[in-house]
N, C-alpha and C. Protein backbone atom coordinates (compact mmCIF):
# COMPACT_ATOMS: atom_id res chain seq x y z
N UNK A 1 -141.30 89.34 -26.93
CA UNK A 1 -140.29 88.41 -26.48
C UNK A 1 -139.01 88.70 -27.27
N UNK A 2 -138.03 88.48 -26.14
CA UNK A 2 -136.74 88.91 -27.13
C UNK A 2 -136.47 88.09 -27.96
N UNK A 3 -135.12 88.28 -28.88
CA UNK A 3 -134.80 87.26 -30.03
C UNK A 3 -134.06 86.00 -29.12
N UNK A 4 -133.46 86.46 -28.01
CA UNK A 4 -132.65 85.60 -26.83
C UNK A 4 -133.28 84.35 -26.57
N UNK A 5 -134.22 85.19 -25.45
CA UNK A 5 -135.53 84.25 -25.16
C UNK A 5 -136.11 83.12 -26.45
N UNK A 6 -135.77 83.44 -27.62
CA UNK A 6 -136.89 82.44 -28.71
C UNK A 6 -135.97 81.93 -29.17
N UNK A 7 -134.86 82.11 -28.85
CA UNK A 7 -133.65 81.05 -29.22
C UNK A 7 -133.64 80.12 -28.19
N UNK A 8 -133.81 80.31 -27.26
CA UNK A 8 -133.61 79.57 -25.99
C UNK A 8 -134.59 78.83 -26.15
N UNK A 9 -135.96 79.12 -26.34
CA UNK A 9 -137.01 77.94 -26.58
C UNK A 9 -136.85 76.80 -27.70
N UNK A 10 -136.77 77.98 -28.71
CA UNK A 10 -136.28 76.59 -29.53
C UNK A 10 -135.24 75.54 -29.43
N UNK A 11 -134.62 76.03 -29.24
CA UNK A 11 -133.37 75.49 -28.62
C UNK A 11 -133.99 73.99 -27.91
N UNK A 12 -134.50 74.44 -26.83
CA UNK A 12 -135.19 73.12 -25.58
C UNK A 12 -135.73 72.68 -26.62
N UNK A 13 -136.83 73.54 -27.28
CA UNK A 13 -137.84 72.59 -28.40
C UNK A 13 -137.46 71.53 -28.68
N UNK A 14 -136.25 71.64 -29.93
CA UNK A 14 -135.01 70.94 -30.23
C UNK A 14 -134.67 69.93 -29.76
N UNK A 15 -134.53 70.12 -28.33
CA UNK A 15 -133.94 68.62 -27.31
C UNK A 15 -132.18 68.92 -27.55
N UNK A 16 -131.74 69.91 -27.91
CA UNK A 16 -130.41 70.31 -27.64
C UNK A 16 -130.29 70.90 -26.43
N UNK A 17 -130.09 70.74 -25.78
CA UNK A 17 -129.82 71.00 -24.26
C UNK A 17 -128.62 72.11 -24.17
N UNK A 18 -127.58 71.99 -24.52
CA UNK A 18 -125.60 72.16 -24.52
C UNK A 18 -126.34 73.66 -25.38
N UNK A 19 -127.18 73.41 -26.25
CA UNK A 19 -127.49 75.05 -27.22
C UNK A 19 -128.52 76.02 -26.47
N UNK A 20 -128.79 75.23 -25.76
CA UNK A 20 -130.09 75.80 -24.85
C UNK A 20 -129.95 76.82 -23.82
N UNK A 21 -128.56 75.94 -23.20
CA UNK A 21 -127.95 76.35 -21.84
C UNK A 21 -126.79 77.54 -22.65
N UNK A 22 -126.51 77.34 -23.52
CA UNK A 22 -125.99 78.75 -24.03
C UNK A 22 -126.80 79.86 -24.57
N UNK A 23 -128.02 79.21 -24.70
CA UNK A 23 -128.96 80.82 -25.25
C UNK A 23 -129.43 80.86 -23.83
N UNK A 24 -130.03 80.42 -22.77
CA UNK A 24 -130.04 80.78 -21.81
C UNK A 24 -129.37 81.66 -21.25
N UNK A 25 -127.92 81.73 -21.39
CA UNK A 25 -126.73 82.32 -20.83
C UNK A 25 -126.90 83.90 -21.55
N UNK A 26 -127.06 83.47 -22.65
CA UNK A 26 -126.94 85.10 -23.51
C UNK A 26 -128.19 85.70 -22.98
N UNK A 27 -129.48 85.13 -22.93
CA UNK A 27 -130.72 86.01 -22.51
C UNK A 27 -130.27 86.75 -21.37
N UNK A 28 -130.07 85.56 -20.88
CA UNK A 28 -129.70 86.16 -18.85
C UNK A 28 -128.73 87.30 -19.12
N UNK A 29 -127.76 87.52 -19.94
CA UNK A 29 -126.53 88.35 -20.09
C UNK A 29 -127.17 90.19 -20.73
N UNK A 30 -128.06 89.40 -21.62
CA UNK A 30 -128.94 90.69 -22.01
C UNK A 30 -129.88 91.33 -21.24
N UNK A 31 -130.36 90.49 -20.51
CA UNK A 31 -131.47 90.93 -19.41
C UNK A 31 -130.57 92.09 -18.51
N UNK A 32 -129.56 91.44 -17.99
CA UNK A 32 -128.80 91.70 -16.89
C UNK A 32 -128.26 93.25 -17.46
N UNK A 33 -127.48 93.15 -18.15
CA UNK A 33 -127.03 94.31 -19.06
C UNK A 33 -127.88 95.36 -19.04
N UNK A 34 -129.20 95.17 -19.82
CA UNK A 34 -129.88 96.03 -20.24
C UNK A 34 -130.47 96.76 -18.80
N UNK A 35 -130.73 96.09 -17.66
CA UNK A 35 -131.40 96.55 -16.28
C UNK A 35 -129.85 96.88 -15.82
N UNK A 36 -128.84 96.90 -16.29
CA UNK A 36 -127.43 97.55 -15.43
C UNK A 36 -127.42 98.96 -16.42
N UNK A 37 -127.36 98.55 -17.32
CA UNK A 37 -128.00 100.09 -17.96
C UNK A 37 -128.52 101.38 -17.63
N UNK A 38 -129.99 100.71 -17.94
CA UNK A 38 -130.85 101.59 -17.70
C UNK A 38 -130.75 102.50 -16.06
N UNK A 39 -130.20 101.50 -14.60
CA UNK A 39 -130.04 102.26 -14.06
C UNK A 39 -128.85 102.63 -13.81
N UNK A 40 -127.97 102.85 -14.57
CA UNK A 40 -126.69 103.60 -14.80
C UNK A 40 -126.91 104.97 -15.18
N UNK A 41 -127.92 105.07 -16.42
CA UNK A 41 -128.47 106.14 -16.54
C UNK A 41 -129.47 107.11 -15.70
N UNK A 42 -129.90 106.25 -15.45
CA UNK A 42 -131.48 106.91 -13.97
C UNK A 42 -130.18 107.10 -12.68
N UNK A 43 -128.99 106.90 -12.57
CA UNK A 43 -128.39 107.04 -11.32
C UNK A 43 -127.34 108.79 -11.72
N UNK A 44 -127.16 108.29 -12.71
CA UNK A 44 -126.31 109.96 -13.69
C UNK A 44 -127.23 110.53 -13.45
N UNK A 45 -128.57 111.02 -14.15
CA UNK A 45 -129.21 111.52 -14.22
C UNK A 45 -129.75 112.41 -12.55
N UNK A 46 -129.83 111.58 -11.75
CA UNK A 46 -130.13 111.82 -10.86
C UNK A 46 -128.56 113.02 -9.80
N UNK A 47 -127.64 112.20 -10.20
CA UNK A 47 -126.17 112.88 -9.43
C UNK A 47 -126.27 114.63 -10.16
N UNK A 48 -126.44 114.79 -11.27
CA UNK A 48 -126.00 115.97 -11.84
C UNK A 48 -127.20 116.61 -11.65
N UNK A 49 -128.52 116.23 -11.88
CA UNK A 49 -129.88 117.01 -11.42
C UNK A 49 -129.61 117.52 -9.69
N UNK A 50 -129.33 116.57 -8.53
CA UNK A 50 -129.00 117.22 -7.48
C UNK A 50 -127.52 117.99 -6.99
N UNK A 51 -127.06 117.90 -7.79
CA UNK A 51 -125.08 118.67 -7.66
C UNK A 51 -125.83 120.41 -8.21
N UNK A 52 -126.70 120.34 -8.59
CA UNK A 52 -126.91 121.76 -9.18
C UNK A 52 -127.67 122.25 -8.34
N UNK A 53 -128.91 121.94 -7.80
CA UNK A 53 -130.21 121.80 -7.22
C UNK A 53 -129.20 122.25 -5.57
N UNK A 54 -128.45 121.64 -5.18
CA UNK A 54 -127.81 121.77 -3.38
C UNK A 54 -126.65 122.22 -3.50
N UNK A 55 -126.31 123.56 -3.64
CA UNK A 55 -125.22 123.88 -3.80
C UNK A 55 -124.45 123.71 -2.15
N UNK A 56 -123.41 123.26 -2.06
CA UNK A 56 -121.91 122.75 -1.13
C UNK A 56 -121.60 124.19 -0.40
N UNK A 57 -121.74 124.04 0.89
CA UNK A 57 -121.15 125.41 1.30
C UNK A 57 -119.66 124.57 2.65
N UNK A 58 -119.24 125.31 2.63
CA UNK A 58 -118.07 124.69 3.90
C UNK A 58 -118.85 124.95 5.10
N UNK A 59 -118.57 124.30 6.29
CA UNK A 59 -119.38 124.09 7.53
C UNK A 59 -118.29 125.26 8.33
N UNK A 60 -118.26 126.01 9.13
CA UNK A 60 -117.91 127.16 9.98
C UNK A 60 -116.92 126.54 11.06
N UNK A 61 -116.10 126.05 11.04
CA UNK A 61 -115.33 125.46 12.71
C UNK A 61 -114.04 126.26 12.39
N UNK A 62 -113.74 126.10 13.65
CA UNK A 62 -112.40 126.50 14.05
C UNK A 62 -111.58 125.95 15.42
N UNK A 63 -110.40 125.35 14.99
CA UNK A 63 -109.96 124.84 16.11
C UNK A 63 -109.53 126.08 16.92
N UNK A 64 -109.43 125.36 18.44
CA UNK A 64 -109.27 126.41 19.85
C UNK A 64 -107.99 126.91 19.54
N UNK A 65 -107.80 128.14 19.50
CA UNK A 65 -106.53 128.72 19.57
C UNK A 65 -105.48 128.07 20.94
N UNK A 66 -104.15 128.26 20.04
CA UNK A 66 -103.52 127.63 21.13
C UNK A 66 -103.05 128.34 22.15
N UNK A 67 -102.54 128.34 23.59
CA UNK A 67 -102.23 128.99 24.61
C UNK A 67 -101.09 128.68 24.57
N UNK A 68 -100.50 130.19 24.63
CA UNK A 68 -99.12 130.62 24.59
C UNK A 68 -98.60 130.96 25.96
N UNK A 69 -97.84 130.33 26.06
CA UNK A 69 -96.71 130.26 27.88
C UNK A 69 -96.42 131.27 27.70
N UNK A 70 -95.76 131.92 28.85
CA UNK A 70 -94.81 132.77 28.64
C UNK A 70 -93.26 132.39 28.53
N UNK A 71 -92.36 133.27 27.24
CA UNK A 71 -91.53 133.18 27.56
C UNK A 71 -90.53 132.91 28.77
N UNK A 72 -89.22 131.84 29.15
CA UNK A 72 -88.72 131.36 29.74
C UNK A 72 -87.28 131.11 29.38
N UNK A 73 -86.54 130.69 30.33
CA UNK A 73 -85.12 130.54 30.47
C UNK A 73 -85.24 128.76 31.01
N UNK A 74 -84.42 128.26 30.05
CA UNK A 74 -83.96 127.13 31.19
C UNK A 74 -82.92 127.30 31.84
N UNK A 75 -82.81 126.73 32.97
CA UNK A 75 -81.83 126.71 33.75
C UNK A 75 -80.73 125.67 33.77
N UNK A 76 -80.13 125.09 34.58
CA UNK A 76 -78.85 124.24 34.40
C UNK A 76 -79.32 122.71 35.15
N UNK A 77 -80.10 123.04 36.16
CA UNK A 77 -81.14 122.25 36.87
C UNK A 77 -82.27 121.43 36.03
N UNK A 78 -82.89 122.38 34.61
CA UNK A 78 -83.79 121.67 33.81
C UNK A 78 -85.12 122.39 34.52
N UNK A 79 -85.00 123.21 35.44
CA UNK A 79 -86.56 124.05 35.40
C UNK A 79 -86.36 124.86 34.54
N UNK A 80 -87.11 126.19 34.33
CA UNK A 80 -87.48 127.64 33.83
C UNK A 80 -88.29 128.38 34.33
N UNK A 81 -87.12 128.97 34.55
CA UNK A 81 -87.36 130.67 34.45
C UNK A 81 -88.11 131.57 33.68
N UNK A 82 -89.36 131.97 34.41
CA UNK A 82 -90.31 132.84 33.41
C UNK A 82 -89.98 134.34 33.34
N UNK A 83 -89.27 134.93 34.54
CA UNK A 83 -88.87 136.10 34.59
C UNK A 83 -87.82 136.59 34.47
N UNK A 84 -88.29 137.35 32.83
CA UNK A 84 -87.44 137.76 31.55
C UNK A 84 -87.62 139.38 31.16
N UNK A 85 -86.05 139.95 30.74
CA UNK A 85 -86.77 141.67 30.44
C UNK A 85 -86.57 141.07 29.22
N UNK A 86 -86.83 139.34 28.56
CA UNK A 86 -86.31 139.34 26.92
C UNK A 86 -84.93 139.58 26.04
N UNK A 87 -84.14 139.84 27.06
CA UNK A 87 -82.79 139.44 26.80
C UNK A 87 -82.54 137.95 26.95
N UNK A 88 -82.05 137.20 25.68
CA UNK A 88 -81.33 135.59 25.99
C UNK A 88 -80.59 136.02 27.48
N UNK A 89 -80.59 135.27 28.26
CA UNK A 89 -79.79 134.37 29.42
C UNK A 89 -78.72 133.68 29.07
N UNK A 90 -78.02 133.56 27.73
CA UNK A 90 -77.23 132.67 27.61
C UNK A 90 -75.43 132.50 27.80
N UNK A 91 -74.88 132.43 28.24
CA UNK A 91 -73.63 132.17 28.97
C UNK A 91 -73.28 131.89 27.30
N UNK A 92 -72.27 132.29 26.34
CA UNK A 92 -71.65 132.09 25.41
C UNK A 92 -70.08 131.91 25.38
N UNK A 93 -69.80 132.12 26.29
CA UNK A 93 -68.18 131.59 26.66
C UNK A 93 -67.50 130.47 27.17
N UNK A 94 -66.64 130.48 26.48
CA UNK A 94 -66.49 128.47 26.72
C UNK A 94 -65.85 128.61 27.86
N UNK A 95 -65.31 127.59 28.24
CA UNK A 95 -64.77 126.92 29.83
C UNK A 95 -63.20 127.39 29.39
N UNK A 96 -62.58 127.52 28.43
CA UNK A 96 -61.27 128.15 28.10
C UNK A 96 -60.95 129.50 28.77
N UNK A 97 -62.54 130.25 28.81
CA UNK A 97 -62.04 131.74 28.17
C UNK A 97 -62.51 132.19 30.00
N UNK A 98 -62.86 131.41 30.78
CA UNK A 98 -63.31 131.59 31.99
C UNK A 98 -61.90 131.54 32.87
């Protein structure tokens, strides 16, 4: 029996109640503790035994390549023009020089 626990009895023994309900408190606090503990350790123990044991590989995907249009011209209308020898189409002269 812990030292907690035999404080706590005596305690009631006693007929102090107010001392009782505080060794109560500490048992419960040690109990609690000591079982948060122990599996704190049994939970470590366990993370670093399997991190070694399963080594991590990356999984294989690949997104779909994307589909490429063909080059185009817009027009003045807002369609395009796909048929290109790849020269710009572009009119570079202002409304002055016309």
């Amino acid at each position: 029996m812990s030292e907690e626990i035999r404080n706590f009895i005596d305690k009631l023994g006693d007929g102090n109640n107010i001392e009782a309900g505080d060794a109560f408190k500490d048992a419960l606090r040690q109990k609690v503790g000591d079982n948060l503990d122990s599996r704190r350790k049994e939970l470590a123990g366990q993370l670093f035994s399997t991190a070694q044991a399963v080594p991590t590989e990356a999984e294989t995907f690949s997104d779909p390549k994307p589909e490429i249009a063909e080059p185009g011209t817009f027009n003045q209308d807002g369609s395009v023009s796909t048929q290109n020898d790849g020269k710009a189409d572009i009119d570079l002269t202002s409304d002055e020089a016309k």
